[in-house]
N, C-alpha and C. Protein backbone atom coordinates (compact mmCIF):
# COMPACT_ATOMS: atom_id res chain seq x y z
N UNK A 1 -125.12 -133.99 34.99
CA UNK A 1 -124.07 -133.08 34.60
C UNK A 1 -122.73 -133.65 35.05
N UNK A 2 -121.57 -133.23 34.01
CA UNK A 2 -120.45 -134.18 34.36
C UNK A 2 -119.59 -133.15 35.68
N UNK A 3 -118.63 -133.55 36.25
CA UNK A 3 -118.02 -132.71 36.76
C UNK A 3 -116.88 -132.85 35.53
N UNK A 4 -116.09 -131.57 35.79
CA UNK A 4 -114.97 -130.83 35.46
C UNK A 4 -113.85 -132.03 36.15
N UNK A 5 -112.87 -131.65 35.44
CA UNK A 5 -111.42 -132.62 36.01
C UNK A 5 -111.02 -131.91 37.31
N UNK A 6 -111.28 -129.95 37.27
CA UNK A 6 -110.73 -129.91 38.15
C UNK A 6 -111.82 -129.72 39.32
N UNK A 7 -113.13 -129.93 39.51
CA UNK A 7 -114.00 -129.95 40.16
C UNK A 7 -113.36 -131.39 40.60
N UNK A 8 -112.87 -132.24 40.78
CA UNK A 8 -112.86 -133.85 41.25
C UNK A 8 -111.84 -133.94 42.58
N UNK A 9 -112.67 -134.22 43.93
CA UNK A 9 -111.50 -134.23 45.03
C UNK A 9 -111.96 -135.84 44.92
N UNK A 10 -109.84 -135.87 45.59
CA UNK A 10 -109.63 -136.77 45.86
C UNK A 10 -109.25 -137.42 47.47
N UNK A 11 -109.01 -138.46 48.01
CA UNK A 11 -109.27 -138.24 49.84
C UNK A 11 -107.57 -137.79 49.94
N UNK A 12 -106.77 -138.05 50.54
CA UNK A 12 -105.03 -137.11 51.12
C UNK A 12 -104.47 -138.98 49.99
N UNK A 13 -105.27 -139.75 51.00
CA UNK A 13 -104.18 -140.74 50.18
C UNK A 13 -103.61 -140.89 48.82
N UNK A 14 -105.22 -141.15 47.80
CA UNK A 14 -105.07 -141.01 46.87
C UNK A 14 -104.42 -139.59 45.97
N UNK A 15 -104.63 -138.60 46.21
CA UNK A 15 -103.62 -137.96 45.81
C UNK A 15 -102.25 -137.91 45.98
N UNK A 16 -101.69 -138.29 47.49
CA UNK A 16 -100.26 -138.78 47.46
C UNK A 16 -99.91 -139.76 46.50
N UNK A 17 -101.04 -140.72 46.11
CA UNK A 17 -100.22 -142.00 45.37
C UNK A 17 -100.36 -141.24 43.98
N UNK A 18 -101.18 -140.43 43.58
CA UNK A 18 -101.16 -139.97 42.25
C UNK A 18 -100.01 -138.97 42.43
N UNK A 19 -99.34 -138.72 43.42
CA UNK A 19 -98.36 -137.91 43.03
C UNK A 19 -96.69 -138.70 42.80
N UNK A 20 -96.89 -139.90 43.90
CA UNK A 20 -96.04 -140.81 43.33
C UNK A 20 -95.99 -141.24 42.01
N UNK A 21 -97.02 -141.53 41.61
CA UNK A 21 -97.09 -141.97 39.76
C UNK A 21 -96.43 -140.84 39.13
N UNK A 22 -97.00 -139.74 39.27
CA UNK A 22 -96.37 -138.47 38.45
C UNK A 22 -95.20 -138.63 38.74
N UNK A 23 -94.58 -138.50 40.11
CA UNK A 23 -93.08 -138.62 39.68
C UNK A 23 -91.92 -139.50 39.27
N UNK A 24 -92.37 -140.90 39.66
CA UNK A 24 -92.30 -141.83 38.87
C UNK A 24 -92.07 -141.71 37.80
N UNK A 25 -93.51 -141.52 37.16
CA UNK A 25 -92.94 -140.93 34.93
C UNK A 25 -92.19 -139.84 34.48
N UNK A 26 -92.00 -138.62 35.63
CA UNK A 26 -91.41 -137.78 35.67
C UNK A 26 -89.73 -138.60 35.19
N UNK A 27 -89.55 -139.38 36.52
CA UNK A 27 -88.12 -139.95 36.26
C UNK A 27 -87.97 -140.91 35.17
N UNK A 28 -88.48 -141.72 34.57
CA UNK A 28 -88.82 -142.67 33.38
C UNK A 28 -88.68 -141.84 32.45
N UNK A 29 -89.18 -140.62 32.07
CA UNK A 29 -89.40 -139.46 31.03
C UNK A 29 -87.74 -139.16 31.04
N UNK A 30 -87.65 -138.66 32.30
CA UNK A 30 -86.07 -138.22 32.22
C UNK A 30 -84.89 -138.76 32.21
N UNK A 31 -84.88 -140.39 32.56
CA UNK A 31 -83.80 -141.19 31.82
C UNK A 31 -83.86 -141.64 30.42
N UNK A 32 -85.21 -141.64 30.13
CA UNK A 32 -85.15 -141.72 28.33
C UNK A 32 -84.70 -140.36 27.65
N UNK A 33 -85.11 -139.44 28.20
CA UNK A 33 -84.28 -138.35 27.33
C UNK A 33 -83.04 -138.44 27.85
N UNK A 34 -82.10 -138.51 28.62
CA UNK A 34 -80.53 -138.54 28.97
C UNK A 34 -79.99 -139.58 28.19
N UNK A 35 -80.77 -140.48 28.16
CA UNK A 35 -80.61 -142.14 27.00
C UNK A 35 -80.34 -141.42 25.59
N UNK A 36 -81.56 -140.88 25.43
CA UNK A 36 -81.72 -140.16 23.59
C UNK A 36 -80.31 -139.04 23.62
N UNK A 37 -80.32 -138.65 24.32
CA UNK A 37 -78.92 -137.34 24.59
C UNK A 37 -77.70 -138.38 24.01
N UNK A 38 -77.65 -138.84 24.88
CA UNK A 38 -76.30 -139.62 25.01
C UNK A 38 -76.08 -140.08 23.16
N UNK A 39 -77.19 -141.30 23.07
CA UNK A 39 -77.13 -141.32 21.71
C UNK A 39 -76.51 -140.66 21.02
N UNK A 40 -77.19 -139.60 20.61
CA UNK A 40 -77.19 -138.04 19.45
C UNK A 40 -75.68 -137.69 20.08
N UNK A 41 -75.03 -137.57 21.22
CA UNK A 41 -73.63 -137.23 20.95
C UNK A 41 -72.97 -138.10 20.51
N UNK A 42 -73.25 -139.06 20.62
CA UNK A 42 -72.45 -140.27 20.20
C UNK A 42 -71.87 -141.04 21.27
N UNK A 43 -72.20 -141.22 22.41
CA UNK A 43 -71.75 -141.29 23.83
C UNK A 43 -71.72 -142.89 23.57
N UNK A 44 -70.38 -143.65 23.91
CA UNK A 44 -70.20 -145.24 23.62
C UNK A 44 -71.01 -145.87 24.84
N UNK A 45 -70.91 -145.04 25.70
CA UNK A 45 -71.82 -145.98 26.81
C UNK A 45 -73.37 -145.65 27.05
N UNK A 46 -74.00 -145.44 26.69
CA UNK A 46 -75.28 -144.89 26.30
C UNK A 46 -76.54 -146.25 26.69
N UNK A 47 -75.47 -147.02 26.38
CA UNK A 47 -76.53 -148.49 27.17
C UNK A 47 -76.43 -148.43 29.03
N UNK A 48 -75.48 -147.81 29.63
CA UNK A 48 -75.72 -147.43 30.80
C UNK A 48 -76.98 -147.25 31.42
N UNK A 49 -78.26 -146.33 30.75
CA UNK A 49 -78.89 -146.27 30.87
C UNK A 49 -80.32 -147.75 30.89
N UNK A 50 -80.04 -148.75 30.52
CA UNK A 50 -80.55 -149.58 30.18
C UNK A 50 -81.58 -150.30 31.88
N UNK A 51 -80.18 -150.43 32.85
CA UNK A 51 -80.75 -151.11 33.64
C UNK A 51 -81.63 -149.91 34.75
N UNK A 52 -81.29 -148.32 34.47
CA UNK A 52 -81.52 -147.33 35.27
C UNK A 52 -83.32 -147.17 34.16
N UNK A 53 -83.43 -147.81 33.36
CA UNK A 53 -84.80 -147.12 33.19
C UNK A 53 -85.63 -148.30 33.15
N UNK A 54 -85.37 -149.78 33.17
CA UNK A 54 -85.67 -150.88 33.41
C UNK A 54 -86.46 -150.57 34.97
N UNK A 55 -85.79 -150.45 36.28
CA UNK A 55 -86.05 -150.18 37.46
C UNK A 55 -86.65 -148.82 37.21
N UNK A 56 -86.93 -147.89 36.71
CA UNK A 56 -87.80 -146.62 36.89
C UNK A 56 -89.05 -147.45 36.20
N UNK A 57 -89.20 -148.11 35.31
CA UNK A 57 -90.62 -148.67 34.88
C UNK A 57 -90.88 -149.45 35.76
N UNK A 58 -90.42 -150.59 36.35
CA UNK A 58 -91.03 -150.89 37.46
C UNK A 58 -91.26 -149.86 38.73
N UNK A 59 -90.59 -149.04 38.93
CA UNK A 59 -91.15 -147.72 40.17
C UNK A 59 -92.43 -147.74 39.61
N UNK A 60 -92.64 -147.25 38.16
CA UNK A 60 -93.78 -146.83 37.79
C UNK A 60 -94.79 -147.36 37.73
N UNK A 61 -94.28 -149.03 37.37
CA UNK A 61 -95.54 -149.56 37.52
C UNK A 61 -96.10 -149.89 39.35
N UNK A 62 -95.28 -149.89 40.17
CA UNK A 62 -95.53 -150.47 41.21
C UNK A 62 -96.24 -149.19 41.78
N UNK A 63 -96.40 -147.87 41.44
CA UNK A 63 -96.74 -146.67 41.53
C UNK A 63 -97.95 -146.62 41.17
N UNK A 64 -98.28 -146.78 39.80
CA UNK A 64 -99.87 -147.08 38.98
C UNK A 64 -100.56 -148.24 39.77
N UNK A 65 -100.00 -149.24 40.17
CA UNK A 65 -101.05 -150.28 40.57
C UNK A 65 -101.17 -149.83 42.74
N UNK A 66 -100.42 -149.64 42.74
CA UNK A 66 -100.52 -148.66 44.17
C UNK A 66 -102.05 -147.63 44.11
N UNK A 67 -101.53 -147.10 43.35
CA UNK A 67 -102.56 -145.73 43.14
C UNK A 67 -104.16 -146.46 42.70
N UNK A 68 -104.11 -147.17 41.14
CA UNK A 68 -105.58 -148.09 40.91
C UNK A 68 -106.03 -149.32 42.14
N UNK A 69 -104.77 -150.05 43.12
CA UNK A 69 -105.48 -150.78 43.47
C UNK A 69 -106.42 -149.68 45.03
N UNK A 70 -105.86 -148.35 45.41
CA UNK A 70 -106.70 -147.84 46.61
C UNK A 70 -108.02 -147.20 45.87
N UNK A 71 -107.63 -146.83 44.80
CA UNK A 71 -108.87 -146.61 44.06
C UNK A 71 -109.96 -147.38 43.93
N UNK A 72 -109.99 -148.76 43.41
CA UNK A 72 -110.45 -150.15 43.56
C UNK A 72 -111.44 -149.75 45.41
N UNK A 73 -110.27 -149.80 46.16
CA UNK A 73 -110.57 -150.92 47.32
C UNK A 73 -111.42 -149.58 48.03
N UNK A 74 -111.08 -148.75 48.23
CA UNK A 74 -111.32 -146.98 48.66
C UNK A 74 -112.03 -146.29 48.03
N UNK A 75 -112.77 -147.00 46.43
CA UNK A 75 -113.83 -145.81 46.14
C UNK A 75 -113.93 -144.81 46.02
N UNK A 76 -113.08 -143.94 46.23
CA UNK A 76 -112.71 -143.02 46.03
C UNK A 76 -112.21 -142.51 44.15
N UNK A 77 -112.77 -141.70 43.42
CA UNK A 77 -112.47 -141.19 41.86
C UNK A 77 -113.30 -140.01 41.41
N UNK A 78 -113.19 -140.24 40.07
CA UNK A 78 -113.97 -138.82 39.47
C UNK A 78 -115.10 -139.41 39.60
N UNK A 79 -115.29 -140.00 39.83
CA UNK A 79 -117.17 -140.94 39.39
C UNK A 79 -117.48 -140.34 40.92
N UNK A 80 -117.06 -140.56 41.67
CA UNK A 80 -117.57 -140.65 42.75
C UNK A 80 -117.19 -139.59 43.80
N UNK A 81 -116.18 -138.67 43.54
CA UNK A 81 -115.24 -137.90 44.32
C UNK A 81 -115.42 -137.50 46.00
N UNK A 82 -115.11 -138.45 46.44
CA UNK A 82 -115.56 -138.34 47.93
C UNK A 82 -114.09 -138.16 48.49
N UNK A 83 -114.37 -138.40 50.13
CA UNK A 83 -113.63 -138.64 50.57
C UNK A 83 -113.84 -139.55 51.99
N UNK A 84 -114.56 -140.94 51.58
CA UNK A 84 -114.79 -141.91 52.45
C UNK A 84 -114.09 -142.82 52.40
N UNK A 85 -113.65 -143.19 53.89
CA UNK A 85 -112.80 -144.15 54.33
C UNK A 85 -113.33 -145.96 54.54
């Protein structure tokens, strides 16, 4: 029988780093829409945004591979949902 998504614990770490990821894309999400804004008014500097969402994708990625590599090394997931160190 499978577990449920929300039946799945995770150990303190791994959920902190999954919460880093979330906010991470949280902020990536939200300089592309201020990007798309800008656009649609017609805003001349609208490339401003360029190097501010450049550095939020790397947050993000350095966030995702944070989070998959304790997963990896810690065993810790839905497959397995423990909380061994």
């Amino acid at each position: 029988m499978e577990k449920a998504l929300t039946d799945v614990t995770y150990c303190r770490e791994a959920q902190d780093l999954m919460e880093a990821l979330s906010e991470s894309i949280r902020d990536l999400v939200r300089l592309h829409e201020e990007q798309f804004q800008a656009v649609v008014v017609g805003d001349p500097d609208s490339q401003r945004f360029d190097d501010l969402i450049h550095l939020a994708g790397e947050r993000k990625n350095s966030a995702k591979y944070a989070y998959l590599h304790h997963l990896e090394i810690h065993r810790c997931s839905r497959l397995h949902g423990t909380d061994q160190k």
